[in-house]
C-alpha atoms as a PDB file:
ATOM      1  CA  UNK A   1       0.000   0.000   0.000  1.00  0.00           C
ATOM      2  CA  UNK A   2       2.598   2.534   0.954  1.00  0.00           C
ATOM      3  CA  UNK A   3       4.584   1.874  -2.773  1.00  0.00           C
ATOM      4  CA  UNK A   4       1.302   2.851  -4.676  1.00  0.00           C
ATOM      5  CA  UNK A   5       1.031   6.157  -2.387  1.00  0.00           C
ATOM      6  CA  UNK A   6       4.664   6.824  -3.054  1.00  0.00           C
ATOM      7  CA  UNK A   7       4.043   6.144  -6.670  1.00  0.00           C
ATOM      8  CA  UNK A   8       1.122   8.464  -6.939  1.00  0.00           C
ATOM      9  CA  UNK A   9       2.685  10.896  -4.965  1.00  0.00           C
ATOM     10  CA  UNK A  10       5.623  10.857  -7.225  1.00  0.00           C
ATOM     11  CA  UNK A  11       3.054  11.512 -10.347  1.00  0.00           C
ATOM     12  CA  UNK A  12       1.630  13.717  -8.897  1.00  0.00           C
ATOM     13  CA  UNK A  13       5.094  15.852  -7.907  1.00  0.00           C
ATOM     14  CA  UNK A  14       5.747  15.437 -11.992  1.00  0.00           C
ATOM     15  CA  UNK A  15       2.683  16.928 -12.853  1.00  0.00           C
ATOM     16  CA  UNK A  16       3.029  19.683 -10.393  1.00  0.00           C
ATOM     17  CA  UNK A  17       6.622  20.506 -11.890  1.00  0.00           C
ATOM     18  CA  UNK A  18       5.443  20.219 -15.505  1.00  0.00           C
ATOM     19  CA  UNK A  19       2.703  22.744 -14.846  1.00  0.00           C
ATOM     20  CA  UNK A  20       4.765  24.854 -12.539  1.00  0.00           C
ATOM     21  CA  UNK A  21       7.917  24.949 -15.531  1.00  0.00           C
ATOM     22  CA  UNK A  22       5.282  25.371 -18.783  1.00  0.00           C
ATOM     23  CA  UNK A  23       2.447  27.616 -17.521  1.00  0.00           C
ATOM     24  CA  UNK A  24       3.522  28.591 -14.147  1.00  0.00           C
ATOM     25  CA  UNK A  25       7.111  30.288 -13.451  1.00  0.00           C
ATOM     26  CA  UNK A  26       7.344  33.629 -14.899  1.00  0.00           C
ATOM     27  CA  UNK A  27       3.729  34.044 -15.381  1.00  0.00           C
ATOM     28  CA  UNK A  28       2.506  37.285 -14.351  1.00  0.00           C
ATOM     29  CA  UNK A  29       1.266  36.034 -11.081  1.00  0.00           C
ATOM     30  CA  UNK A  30       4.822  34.170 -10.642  1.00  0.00           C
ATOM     31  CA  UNK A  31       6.139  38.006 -11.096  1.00  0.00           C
ATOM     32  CA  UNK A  32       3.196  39.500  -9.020  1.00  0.00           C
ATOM     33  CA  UNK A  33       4.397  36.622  -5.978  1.00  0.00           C
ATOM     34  CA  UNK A  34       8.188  37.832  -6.407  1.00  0.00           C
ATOM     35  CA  UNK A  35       7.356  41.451  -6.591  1.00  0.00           C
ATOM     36  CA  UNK A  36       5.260  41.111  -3.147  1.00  0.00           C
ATOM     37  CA  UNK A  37       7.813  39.563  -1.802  1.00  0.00           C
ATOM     38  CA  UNK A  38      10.482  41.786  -2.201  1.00  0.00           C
ATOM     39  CA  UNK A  39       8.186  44.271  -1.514  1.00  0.00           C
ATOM     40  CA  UNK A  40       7.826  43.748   1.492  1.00  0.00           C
ATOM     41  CA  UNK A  41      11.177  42.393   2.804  1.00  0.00           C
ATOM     42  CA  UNK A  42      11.976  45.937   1.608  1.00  0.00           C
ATOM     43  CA  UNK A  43       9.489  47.396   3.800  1.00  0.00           C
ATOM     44  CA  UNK A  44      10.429  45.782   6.769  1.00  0.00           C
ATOM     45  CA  UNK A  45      14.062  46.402   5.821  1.00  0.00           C
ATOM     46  CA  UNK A  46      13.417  50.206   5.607  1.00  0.00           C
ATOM     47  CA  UNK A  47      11.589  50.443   8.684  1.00  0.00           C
ATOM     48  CA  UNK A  48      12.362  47.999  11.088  1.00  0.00           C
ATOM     49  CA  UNK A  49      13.590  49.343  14.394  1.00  0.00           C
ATOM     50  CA  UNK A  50      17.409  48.587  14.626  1.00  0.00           C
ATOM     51  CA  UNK A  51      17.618  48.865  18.124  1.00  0.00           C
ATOM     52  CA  UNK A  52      15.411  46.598  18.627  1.00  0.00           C
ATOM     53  CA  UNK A  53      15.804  44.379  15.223  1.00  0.00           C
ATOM     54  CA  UNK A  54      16.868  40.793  17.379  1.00  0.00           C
ATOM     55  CA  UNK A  55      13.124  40.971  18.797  1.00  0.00           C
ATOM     56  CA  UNK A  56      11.378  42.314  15.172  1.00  0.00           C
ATOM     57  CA  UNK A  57      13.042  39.754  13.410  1.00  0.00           C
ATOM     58  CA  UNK A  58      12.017  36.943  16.160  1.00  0.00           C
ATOM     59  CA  UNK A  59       8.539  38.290  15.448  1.00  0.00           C
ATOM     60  CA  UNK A  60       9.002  37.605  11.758  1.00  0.00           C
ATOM     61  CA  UNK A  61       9.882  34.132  12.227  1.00  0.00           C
ATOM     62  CA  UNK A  62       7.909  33.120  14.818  1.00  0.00           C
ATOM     63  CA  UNK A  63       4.932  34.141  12.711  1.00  0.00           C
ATOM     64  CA  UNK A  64       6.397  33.200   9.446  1.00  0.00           C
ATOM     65  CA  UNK A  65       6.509  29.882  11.086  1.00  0.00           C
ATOM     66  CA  UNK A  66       2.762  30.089  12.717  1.00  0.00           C
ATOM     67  CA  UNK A  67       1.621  31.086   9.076  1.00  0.00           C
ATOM     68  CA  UNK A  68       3.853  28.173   7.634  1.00  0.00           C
ATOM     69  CA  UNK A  69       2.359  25.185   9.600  1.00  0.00           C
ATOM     70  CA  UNK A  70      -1.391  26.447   9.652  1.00  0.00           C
ATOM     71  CA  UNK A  71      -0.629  27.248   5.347  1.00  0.00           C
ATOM     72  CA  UNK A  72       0.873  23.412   5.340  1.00  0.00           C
ATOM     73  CA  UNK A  73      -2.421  21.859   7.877  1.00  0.00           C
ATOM     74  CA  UNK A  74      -5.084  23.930   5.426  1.00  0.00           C
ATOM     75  CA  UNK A  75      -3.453  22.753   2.055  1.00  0.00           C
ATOM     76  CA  UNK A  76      -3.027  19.714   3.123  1.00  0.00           C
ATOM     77  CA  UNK A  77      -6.980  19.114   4.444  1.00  0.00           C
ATOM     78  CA  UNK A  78      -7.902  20.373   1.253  1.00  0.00           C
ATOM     79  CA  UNK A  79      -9.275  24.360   2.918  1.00  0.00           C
ATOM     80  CA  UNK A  80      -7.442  26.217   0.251  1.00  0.00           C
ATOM     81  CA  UNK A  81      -4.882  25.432  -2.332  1.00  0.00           C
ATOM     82  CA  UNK A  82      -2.593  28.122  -4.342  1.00  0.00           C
ATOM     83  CA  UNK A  83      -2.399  27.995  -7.957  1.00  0.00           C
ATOM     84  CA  UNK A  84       0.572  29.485  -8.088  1.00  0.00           C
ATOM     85  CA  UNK A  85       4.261  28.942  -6.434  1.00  0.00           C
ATOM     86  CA  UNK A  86       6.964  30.897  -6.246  1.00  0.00           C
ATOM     87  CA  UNK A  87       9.200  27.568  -5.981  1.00  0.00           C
ATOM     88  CA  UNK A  88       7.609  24.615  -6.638  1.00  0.00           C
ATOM     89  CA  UNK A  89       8.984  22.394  -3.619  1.00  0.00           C
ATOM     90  CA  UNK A  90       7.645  24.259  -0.913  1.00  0.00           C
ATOM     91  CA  UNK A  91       4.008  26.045  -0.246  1.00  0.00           C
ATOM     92  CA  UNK A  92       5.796  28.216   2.336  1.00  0.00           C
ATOM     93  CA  UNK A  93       6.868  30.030  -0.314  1.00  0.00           C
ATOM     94  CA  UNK A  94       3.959  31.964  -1.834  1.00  0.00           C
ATOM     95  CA  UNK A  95       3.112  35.509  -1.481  1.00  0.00           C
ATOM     96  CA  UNK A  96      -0.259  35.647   1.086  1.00  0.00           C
ATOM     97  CA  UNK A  97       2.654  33.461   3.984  1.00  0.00           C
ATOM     98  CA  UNK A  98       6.268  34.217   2.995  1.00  0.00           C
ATOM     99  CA  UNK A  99       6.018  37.566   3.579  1.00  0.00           C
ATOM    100  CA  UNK A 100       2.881  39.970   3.623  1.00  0.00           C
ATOM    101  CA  UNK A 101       1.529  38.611   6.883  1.00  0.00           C
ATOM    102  CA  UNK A 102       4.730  38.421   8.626  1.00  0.00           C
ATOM    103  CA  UNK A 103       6.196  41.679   8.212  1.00  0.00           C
ATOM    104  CA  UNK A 104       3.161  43.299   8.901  1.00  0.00           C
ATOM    105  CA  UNK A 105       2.544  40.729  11.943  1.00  0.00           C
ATOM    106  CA  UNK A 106       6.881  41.933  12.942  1.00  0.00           C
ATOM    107  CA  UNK A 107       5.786  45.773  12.249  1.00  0.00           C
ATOM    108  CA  UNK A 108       2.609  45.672  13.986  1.00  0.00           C
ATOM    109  CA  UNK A 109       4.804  44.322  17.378  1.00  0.00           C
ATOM    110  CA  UNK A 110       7.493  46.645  16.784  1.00  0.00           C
ATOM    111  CA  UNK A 111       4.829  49.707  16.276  1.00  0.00           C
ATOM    112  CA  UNK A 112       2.357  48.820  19.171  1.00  0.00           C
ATOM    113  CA  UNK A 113       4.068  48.326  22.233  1.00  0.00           C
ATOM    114  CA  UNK A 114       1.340  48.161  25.132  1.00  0.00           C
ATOM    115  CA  UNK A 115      -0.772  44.845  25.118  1.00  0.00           C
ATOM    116  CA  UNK A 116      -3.901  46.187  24.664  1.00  0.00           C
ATOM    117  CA  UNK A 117      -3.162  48.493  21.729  1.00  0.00           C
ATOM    118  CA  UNK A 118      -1.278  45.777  20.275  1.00  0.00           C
ATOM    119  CA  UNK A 119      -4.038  43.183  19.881  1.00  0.00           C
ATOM    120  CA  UNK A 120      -6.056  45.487  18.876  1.00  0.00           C
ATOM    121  CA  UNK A 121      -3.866  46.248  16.066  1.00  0.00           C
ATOM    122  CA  UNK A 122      -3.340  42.723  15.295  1.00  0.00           C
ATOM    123  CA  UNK A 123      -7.034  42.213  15.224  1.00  0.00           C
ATOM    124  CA  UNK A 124      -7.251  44.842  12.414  1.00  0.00           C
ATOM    125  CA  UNK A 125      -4.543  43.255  10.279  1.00  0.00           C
ATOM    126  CA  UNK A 126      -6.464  40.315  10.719  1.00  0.00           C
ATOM    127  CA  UNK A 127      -9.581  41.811   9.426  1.00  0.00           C
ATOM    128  CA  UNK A 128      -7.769  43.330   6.657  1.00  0.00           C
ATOM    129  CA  UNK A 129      -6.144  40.716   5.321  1.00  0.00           C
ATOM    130  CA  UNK A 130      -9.450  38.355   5.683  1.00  0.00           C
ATOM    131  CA  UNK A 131     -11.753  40.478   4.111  1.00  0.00           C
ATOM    132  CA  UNK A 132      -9.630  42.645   1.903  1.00  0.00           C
ATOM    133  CA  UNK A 133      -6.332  40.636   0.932  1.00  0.00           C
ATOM    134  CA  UNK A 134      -7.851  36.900   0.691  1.00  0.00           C
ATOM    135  CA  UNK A 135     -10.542  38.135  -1.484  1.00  0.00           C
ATOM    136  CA  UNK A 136      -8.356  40.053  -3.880  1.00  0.00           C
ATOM    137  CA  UNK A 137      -5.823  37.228  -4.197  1.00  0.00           C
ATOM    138  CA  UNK A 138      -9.076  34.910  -4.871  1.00  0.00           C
ATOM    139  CA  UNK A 139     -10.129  37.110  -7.718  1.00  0.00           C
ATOM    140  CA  UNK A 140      -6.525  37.160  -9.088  1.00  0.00           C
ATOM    141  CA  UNK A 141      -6.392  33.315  -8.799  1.00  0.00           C
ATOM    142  CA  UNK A 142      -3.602  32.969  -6.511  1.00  0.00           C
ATOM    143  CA  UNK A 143      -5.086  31.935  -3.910  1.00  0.00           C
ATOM    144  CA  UNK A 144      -8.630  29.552  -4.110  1.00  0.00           C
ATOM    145  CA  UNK A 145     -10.913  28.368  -1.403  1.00  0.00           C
ATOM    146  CA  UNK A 146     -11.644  25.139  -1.505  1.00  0.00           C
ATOM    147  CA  UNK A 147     -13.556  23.739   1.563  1.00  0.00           C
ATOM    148  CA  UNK A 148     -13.378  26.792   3.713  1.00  0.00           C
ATOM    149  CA  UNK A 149     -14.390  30.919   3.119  1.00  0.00           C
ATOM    150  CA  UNK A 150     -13.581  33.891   4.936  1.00  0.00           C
ATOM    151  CA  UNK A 151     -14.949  33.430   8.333  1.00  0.00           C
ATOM    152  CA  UNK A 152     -13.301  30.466   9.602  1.00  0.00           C
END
């Protein structure tokens, strides 16, 4: 049983880097994905507090990582998928995780300081990028619901 997994699996990786190399990589939501990136990287680059850059950039990875696992647990179960990679080998990698939601998440702790103010602040991100940046990357197609929408 586990050979014919591992033998479907492996088709299914070949399809996946066929369609990624033909139709996928250097498409203009491939550019839109590297773009965003860099984007913000840049942004957080510009303003990230450099006295205090060992605790912003803890931030960053401990929600990069938060982001990662929860992407990898929702692909995985089928809640959403992403039509388009930056690299093929890893879903980390695409532009809603890799970097819009932790730099803001990094900027957001290095901007609001007191408890309250900060979860409040997160809260709005939250909202914002629920209701305003899931929906736009839906309509873009690089990012699709599958079994799940924007409440939950």
């Amino acid at each position: 049983m586990y050979s014919h997994i591992e033998k479907m699996g492996s088709r299914y990786h070949s399809l996946e880097t066929h369609i990624w190399i033909h139709q996928d990589v250097f498409s203009i939501q491939w550019w839109t994905i590297v773009l965003l990136n860099a984007l913000f990287f840049i942004l957080l680059i510009i303003l990230i507090d450099r006295s205090r850059i060992l605790l912003i950039s803890l931030a960053f990875v401990v929600n990069f990582i938060i982001v990662g696992l929860a992407d990898e647990i929702g692909t995985f179960y089928d809640r959403w998928s992403y039509p388009h990679q930056l690299l093929i080998f890893t879903h980390r990698l695409n532009a809603v995780d890799f970097a819009i939601v932790p730099v803001l998440m990094a900027l957001c702790y290095q901007f609001f300081s007191k408890w309250k103010v900060y979860l409040l602040a997160e809260a709005i991100i939250s909202a914002v990028i629920c209701f305003i940046g899931i929906p736009v990357f839906v309509y873009f197609n690089m990012y699709k619901l599958e079994n799940w929408n924007y409440l939950y």
